[in-house]
C-alpha atoms as a PDB file:
ATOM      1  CA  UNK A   1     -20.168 -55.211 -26.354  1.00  0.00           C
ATOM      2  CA  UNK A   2     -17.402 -52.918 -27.610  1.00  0.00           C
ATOM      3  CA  UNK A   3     -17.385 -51.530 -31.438  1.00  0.00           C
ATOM      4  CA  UNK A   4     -15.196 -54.509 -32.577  1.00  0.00           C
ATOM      5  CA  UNK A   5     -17.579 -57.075 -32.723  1.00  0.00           C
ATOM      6  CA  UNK A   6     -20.618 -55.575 -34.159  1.00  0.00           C
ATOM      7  CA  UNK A   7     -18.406 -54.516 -36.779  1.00  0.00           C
ATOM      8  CA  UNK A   8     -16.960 -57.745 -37.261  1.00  0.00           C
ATOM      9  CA  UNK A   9     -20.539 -59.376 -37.719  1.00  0.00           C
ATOM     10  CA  UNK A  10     -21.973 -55.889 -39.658  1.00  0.00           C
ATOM     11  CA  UNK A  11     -18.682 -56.484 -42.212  1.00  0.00           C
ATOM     12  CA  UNK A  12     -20.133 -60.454 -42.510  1.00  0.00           C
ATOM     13  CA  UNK A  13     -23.665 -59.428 -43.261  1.00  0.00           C
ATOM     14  CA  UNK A  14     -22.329 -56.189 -45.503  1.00  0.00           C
ATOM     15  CA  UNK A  15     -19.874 -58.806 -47.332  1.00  0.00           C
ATOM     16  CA  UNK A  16     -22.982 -60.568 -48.489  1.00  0.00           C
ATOM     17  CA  UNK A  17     -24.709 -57.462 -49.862  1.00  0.00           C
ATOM     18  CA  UNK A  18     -22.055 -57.426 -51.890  1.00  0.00           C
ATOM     19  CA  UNK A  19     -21.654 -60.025 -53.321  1.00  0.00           C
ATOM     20  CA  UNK A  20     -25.303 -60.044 -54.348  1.00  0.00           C
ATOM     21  CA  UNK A  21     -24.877 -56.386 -56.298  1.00  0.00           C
ATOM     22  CA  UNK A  22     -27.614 -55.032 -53.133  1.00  0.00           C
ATOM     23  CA  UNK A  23     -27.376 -51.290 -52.842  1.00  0.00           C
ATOM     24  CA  UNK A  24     -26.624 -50.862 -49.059  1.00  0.00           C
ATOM     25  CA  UNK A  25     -25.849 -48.297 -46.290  1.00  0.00           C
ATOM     26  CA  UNK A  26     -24.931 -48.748 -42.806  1.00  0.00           C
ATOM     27  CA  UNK A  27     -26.545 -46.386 -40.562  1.00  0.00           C
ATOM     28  CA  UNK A  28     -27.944 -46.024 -36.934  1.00  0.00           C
ATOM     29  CA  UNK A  29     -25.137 -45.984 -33.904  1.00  0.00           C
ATOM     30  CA  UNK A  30     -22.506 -47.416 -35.863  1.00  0.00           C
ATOM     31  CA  UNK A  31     -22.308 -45.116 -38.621  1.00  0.00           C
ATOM     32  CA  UNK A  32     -22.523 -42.538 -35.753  1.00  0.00           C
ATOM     33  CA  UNK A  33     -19.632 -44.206 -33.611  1.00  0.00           C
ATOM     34  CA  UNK A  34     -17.555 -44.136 -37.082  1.00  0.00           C
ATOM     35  CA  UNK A  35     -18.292 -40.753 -38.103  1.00  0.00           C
ATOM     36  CA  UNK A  36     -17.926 -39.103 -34.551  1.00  0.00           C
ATOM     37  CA  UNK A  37     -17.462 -40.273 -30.740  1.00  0.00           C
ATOM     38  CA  UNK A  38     -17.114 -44.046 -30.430  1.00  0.00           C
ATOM     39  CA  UNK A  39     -19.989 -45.667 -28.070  1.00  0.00           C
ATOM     40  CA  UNK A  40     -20.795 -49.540 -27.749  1.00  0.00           C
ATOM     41  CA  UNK A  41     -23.882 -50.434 -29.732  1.00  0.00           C
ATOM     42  CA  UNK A  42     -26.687 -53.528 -29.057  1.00  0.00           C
ATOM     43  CA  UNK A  43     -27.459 -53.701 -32.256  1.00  0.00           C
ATOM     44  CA  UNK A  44     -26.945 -52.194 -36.454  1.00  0.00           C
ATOM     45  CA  UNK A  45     -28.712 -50.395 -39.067  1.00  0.00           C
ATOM     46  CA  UNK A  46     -28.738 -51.361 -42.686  1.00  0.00           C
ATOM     47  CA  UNK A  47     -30.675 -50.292 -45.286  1.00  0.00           C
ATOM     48  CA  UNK A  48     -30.921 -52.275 -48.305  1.00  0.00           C
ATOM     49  CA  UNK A  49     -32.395 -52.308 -51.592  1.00  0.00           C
ATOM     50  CA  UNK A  50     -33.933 -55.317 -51.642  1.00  0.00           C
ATOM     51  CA  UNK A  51     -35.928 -56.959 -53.804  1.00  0.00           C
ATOM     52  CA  UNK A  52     -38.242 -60.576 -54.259  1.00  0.00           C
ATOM     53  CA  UNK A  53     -36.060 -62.463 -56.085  1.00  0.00           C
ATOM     54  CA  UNK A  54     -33.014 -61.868 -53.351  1.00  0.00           C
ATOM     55  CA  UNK A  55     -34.658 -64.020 -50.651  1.00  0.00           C
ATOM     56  CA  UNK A  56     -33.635 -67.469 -51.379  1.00  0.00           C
ATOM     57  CA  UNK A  57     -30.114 -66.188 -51.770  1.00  0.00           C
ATOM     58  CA  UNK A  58     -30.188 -63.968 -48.699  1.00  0.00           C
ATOM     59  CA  UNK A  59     -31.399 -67.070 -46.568  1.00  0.00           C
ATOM     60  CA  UNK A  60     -29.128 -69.826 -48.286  1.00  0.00           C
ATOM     61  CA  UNK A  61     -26.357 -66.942 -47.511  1.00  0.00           C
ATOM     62  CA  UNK A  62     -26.915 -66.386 -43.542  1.00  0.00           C
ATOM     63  CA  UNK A  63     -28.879 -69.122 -42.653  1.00  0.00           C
ATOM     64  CA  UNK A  64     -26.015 -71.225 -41.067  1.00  0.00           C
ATOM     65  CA  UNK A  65     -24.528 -68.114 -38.415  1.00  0.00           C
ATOM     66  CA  UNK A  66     -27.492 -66.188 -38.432  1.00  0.00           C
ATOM     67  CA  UNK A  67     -31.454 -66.668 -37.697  1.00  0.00           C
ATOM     68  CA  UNK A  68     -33.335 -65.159 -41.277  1.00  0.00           C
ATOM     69  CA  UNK A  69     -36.820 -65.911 -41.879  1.00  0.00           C
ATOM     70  CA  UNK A  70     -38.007 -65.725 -45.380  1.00  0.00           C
ATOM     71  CA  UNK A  71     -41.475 -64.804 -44.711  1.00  0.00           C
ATOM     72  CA  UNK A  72     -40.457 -61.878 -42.635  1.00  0.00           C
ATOM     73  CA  UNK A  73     -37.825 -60.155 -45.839  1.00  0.00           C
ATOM     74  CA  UNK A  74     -40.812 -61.019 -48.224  1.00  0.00           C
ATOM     75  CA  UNK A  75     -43.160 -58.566 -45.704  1.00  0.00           C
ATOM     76  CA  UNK A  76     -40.344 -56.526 -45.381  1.00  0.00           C
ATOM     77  CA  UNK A  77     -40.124 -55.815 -48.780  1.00  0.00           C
ATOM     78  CA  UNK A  78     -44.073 -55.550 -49.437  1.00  0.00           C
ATOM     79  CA  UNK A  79     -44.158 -52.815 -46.781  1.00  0.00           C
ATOM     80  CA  UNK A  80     -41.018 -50.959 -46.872  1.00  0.00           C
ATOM     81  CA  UNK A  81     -40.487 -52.100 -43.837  1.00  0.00           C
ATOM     82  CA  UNK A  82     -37.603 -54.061 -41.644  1.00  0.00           C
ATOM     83  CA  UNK A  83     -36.461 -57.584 -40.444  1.00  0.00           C
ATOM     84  CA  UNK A  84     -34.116 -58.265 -38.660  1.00  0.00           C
ATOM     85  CA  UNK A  85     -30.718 -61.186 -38.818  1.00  0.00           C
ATOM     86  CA  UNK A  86     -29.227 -62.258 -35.705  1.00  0.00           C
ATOM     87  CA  UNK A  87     -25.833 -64.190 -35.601  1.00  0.00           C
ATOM     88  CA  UNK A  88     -26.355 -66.631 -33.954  1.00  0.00           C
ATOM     89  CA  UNK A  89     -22.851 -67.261 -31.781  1.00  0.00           C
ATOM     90  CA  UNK A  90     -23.411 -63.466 -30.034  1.00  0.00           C
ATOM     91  CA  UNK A  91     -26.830 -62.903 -30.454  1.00  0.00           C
ATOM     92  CA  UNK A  92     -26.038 -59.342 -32.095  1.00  0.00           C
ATOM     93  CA  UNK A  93     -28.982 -57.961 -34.282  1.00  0.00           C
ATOM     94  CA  UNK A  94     -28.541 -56.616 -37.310  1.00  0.00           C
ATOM     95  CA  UNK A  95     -31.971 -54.745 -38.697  1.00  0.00           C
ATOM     96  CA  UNK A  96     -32.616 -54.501 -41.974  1.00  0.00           C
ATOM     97  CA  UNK A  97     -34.152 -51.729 -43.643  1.00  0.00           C
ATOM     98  CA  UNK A  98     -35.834 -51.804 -47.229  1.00  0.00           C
ATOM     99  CA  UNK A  99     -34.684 -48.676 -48.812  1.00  0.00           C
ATOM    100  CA  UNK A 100     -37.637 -46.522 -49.593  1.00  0.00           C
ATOM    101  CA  UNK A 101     -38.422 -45.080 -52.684  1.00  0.00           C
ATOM    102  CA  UNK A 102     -38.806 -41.254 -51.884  1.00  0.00           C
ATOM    103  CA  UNK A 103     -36.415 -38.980 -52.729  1.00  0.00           C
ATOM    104  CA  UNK A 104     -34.572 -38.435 -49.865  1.00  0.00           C
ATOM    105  CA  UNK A 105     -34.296 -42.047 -49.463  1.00  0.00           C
ATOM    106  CA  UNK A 106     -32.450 -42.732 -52.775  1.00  0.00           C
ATOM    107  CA  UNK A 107     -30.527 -39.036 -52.603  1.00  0.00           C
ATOM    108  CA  UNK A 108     -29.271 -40.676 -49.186  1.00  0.00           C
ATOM    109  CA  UNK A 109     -28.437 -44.290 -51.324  1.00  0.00           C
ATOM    110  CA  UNK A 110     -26.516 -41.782 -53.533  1.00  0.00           C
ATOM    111  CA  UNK A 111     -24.581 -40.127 -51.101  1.00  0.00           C
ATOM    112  CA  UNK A 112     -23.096 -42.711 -49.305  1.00  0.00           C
ATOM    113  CA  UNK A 113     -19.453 -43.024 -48.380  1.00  0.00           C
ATOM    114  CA  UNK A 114     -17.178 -45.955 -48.672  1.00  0.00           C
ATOM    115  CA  UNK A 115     -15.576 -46.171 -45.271  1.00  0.00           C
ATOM    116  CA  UNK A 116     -12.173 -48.319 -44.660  1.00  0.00           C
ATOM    117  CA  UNK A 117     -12.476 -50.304 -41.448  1.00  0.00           C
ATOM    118  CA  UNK A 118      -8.781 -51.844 -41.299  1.00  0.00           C
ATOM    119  CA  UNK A 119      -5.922 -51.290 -43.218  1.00  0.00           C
ATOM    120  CA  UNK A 120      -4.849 -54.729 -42.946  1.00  0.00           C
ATOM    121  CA  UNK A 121      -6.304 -56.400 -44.743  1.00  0.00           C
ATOM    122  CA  UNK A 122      -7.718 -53.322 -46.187  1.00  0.00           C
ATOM    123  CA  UNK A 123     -11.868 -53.825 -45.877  1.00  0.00           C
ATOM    124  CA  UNK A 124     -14.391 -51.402 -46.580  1.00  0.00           C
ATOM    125  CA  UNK A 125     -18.527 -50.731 -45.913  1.00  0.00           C
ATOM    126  CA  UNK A 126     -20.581 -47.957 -47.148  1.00  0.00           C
ATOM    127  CA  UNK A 127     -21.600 -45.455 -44.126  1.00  0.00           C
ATOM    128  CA  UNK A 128     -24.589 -43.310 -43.953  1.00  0.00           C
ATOM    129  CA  UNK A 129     -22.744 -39.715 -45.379  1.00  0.00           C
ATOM    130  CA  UNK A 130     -22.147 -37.902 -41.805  1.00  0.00           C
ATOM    131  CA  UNK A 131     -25.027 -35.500 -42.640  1.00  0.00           C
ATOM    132  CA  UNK A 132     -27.410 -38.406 -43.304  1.00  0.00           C
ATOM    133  CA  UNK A 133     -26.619 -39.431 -40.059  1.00  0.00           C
ATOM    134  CA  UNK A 134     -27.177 -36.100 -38.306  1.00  0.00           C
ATOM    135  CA  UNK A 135     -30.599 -35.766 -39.995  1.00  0.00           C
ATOM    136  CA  UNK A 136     -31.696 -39.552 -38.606  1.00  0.00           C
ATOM    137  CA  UNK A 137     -30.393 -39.080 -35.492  1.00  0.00           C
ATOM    138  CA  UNK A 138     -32.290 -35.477 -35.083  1.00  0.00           C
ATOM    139  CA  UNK A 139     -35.673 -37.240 -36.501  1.00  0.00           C
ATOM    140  CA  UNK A 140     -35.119 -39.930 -34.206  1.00  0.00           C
ATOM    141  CA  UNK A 141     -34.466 -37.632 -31.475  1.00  0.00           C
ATOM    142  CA  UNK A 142     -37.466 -35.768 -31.978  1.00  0.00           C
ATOM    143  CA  UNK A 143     -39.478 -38.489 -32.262  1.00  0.00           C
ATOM    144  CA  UNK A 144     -38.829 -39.530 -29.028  1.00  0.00           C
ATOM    145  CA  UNK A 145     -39.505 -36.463 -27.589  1.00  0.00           C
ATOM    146  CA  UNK A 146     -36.167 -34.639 -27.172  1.00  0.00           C
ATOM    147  CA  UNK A 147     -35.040 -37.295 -23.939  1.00  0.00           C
ATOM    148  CA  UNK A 148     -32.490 -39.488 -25.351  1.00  0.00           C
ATOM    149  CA  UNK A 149     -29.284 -38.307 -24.654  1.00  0.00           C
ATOM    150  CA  UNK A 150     -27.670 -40.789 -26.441  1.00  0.00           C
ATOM    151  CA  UNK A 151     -29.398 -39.565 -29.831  1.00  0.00           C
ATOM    152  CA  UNK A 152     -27.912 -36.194 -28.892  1.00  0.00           C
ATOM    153  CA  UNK A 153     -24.392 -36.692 -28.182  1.00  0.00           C
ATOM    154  CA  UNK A 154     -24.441 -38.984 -30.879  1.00  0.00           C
ATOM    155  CA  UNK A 155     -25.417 -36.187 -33.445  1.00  0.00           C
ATOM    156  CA  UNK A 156     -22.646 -34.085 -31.265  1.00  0.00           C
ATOM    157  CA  UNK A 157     -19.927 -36.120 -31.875  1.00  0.00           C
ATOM    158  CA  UNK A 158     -20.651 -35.819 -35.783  1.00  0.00           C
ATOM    159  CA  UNK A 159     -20.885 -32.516 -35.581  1.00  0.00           C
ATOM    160  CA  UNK A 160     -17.957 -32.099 -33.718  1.00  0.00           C
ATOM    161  CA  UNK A 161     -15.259 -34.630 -35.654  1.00  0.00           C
ATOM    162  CA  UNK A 162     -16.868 -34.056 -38.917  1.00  0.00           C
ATOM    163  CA  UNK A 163     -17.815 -29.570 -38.858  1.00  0.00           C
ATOM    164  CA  UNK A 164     -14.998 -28.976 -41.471  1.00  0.00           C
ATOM    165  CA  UNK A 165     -16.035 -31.079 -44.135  1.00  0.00           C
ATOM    166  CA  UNK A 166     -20.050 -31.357 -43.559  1.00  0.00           C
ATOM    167  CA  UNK A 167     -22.145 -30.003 -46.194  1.00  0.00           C
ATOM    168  CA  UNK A 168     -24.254 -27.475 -44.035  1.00  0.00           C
ATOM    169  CA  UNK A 169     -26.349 -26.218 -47.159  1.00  0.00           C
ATOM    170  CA  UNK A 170     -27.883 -29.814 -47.266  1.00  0.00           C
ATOM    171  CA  UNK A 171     -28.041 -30.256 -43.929  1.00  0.00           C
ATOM    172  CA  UNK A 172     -30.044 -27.607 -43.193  1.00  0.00           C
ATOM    173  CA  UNK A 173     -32.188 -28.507 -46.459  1.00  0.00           C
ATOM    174  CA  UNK A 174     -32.492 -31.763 -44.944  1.00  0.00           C
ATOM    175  CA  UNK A 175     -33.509 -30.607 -41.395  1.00  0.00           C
ATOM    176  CA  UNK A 176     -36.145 -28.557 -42.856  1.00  0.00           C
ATOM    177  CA  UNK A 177     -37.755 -31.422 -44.617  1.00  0.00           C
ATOM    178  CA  UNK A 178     -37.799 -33.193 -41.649  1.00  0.00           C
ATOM    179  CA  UNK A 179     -39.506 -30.751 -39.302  1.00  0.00           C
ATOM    180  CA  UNK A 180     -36.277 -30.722 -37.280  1.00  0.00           C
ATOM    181  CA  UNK A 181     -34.214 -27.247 -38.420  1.00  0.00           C
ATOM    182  CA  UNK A 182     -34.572 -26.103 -35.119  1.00  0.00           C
ATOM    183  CA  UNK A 183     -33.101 -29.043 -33.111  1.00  0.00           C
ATOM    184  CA  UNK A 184     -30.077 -28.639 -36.162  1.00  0.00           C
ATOM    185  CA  UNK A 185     -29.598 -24.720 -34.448  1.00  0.00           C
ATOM    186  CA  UNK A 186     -29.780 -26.234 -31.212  1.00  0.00           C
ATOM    187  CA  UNK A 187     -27.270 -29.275 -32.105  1.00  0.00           C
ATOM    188  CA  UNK A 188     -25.167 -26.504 -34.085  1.00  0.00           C
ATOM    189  CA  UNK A 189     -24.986 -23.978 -31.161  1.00  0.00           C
ATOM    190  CA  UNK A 190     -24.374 -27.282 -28.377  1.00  0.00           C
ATOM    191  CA  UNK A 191     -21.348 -27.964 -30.916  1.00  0.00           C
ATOM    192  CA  UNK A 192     -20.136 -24.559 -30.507  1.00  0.00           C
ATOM    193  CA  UNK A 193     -20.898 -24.165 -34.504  1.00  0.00           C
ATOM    194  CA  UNK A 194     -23.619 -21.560 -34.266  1.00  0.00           C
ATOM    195  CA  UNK A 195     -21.677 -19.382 -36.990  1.00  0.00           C
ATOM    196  CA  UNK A 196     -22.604 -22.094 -39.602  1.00  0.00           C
ATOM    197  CA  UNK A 197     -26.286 -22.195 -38.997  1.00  0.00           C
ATOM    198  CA  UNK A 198     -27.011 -18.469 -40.200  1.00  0.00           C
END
């Protein structure tokens, strides 16, 4: 499934955010497709900030293209956790993250980036800032002990498209928060950026 379509159905479920005033943030593979190197994606990350009292209006909102289940947003939002919407006509998944209520979690709410996907008509999500996305995809990549190659060249391909406008000092704040400041030298030097992580 190529970028268009789980951008078309990320833009439906985004839309919806919207129009319900929920903080959101697209992250994951698509923010890293749109930030760097394109790559087909099975599914999307959101994180939202969702709270009780959106349920009944996420549901009566999705429920006729998408499978929601009320009881699993409501234990989603207890834990901090996820659930996930699936449209229903492709099967794409869309997971849904509550957004947490540490500080890097809200400093990454803050620093999101509105991000124009057409020009006509001119639409708009918010992205993951490119740096949030680095930091993720290093985490991630870590956590799955260093093997995923598609974690990697995704956090390449941001590195790569984005290096003149990244904001390195948080970056490497952020990597060294997250245990990962030495997979950001790696990733730097890989990106033949190696200056900017001295």
């Amino acid at each position: 499934m190529m970028l268009a379509e789980p951008l078309r159905i990320t833009k439906h479920v985004t839309d919806v955010l919207e129009q319900l005033d929920i903080p959101y943030l697209v992250g994951g593979s698509l923010a890293s497709s749109l930030h760097g190197i394109p790559r087909a994606t099975q599914d999307v990350d959101v994180v939202a900030d969702l709270k009780y009292h959106h349920i009944p209006l996420l549901v009566s909102a999705f429920e006729n293209e998408f499978y929601i289940d009320a009881d699993m947003i409501r234990e989603a939002i207890k834990l901090h956790s996820s659930f996930n919407v699936i449209h229903l006509e492709t099967m794409f998944k869309v997971d849904i993250f509550v957004l947490q209520e540490d500080i890097s979690s809200q400093e990454e709410m803050a620093r999101r980036e509105q991000y124009q996907v057409s020009d006509n008509p001119p639409q708009t999500l918010f992205l993951s800032s490119a740096e949030d996305v680095i930091l993720h995809k290093l985490y991630w990549f870590q956590l799955g002990e260093g093997v995923s190659e598609r974690q990697w060249n995704d956090v390449l391909g941001v590195l790569q498209v984005q290096h003149e406008t990244l904001d390195f000092e948080y970056l490497k704040r952020g990597a060294k928060h997250r245990g990962v400041s030495q997979l950001l030298e790696q990733a730097l030097s890989d990106a033949e950026l190696g200056d900017k992580a001295k």
